[in-house]
C-alpha atoms as a PDB file:
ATOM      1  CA  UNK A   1     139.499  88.934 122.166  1.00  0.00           C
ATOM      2  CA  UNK A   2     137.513  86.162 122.593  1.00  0.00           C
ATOM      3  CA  UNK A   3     138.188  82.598 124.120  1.00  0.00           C
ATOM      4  CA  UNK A   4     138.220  80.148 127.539  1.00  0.00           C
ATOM      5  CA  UNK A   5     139.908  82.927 129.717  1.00  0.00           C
ATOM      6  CA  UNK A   6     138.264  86.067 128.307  1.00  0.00           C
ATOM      7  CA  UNK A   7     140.477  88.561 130.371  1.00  0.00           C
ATOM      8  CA  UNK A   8     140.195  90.609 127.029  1.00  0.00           C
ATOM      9  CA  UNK A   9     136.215  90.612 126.924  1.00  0.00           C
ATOM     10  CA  UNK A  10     133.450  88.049 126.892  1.00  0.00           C
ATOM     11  CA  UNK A  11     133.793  84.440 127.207  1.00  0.00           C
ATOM     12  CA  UNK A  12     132.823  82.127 124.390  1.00  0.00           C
ATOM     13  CA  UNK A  13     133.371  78.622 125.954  1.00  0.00           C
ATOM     14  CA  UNK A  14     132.022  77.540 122.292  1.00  0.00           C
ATOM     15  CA  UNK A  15     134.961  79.360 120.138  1.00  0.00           C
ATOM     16  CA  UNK A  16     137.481  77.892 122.903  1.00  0.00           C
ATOM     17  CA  UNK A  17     136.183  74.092 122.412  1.00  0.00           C
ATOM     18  CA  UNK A  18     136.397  74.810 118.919  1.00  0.00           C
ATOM     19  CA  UNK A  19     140.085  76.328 118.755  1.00  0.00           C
ATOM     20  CA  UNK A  20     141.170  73.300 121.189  1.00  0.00           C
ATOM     21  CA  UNK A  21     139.891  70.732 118.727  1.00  0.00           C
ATOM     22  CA  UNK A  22     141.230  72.631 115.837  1.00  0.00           C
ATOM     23  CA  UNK A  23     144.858  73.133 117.480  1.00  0.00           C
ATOM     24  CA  UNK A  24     145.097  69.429 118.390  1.00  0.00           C
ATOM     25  CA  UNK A  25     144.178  68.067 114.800  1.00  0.00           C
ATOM     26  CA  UNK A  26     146.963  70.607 113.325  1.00  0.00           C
ATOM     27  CA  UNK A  27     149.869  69.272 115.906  1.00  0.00           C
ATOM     28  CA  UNK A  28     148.516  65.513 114.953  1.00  0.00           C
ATOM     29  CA  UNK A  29     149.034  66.493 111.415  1.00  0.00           C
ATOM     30  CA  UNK A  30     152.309  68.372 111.475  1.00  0.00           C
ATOM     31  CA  UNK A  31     154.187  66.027 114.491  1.00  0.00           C
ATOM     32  CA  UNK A  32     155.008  69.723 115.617  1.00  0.00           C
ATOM     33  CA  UNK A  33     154.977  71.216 119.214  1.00  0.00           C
ATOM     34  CA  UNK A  34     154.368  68.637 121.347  1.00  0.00           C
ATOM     35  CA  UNK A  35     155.538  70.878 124.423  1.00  0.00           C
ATOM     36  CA  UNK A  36     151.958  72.133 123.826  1.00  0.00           C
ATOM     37  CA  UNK A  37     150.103  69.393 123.949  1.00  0.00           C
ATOM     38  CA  UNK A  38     149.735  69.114 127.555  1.00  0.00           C
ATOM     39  CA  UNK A  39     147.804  72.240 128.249  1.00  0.00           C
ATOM     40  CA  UNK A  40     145.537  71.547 125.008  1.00  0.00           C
ATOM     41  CA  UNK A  41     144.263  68.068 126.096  1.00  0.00           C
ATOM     42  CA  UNK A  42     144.241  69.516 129.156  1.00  0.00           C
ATOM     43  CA  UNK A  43     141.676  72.363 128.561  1.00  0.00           C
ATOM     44  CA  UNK A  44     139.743  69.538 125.985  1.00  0.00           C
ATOM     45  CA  UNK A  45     138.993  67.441 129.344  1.00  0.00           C
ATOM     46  CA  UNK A  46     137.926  70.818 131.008  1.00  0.00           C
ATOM     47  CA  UNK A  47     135.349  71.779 128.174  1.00  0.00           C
ATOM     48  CA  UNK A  48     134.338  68.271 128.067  1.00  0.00           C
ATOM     49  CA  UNK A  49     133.851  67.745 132.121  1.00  0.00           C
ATOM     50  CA  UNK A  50     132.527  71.020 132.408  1.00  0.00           C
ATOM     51  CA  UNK A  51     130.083  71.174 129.145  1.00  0.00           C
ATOM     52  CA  UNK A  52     132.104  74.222 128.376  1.00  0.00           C
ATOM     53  CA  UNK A  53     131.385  74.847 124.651  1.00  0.00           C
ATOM     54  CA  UNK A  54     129.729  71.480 124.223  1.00  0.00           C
ATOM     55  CA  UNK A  55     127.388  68.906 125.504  1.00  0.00           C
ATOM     56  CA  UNK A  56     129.471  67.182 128.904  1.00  0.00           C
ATOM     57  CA  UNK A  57     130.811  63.964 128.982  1.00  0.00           C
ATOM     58  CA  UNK A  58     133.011  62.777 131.727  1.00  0.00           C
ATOM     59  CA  UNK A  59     134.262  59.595 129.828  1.00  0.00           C
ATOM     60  CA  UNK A  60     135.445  61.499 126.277  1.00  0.00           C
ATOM     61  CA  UNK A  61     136.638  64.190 129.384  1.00  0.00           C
ATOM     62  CA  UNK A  62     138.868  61.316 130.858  1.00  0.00           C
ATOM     63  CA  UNK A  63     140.169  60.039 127.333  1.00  0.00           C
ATOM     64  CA  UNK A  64     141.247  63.605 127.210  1.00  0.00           C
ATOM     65  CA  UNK A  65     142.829  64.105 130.423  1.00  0.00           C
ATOM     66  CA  UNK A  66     144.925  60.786 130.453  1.00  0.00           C
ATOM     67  CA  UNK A  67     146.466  62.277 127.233  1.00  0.00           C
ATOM     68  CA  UNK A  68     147.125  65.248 128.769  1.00  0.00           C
ATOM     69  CA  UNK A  69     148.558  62.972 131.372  1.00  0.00           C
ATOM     70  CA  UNK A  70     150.885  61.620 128.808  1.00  0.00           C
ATOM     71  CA  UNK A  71     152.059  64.932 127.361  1.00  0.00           C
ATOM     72  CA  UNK A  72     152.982  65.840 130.494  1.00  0.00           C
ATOM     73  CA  UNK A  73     155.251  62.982 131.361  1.00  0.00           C
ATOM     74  CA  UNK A  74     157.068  63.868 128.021  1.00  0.00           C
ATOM     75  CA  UNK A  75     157.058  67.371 129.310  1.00  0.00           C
ATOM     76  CA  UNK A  76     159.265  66.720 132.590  1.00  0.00           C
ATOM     77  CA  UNK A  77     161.537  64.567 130.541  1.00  0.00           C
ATOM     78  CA  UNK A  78     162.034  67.696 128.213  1.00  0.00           C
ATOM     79  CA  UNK A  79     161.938  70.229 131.226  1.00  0.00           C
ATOM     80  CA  UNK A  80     158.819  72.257 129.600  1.00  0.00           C
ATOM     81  CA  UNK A  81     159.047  75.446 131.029  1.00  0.00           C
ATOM     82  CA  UNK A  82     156.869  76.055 134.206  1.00  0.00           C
ATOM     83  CA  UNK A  83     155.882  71.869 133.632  1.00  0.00           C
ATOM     84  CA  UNK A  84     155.025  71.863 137.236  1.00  0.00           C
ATOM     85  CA  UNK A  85     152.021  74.103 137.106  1.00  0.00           C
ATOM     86  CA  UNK A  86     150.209  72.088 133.875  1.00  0.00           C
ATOM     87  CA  UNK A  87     150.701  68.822 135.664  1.00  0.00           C
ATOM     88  CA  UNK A  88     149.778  69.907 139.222  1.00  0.00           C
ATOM     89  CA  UNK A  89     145.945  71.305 136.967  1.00  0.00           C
ATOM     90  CA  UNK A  90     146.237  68.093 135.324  1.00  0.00           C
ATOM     91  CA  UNK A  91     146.451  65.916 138.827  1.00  0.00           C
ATOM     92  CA  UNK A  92     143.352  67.572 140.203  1.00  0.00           C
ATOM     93  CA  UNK A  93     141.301  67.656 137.378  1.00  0.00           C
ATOM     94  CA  UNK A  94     142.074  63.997 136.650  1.00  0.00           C
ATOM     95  CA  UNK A  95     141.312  63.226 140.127  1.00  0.00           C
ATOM     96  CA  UNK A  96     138.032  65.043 139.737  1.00  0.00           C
ATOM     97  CA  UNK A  97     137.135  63.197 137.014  1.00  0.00           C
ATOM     98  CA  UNK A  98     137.811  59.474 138.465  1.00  0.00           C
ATOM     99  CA  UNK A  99     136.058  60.343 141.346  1.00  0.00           C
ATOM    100  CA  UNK A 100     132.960  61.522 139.022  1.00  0.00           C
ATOM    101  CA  UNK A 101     132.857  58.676 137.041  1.00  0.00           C
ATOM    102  CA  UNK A 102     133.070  56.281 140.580  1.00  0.00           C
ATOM    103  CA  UNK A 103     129.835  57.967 141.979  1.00  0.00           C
ATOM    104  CA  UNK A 104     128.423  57.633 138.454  1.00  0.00           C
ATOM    105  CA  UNK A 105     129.371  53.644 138.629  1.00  0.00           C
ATOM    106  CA  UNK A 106     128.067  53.766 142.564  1.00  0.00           C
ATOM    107  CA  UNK A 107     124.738  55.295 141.574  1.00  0.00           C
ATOM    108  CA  UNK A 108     124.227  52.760 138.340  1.00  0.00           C
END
């Protein structure tokens, strides 16, 4: 088994990046399991901030995470099961990211 955790076996951040991006562009297309969507857009700002499985970028990684952001608002309204631990990863990465892209402005 292969993917972003890798408990199974070996990593393969690029496999990951590559199921994210395909799992997002199915629920797009299908208006299907948007309790999901969270934790996807999620992980898609991770790979992004973190160049997991592609070239970093901490502006595509804050589109992501605001969506994620998003998701997860729908998620308390829907009372996602265990929504507290997605948004509480999704608060400190976000956070992370902002203050990234500040010393990035600061440094310009």
């Amino acid at each position: 088994m292969y993917g972003f955790y890798g408990d199974a076996g070996e990593k393969d951040y690029g496999l990951a990046f590559e199921y994210y991006q395909e799992a997002v562009q199915l629920l797009n297309e299908t208006n299907d399991d948007d309790d999901i969507m969270s934790d996807i857009y999620y992980r898609l700002a991770l790979c992004w901030y973190k160049g997991y499985g592609t070239d970093q970028d901490i502006l595509v990684a804050f589109h992501y995470i605001n969506e994620a952001e998003f998701y997860s608002y729908c998620d308390r309204f829907t009372d996602k099961f265990m929504w507290q631990s997605i948004a509480k990863r999704i608060e400190l990465l976000r956070s992370e990211i902002k203050h990234s892209l500040d010393e990035a402005l600061e440094n310009k």
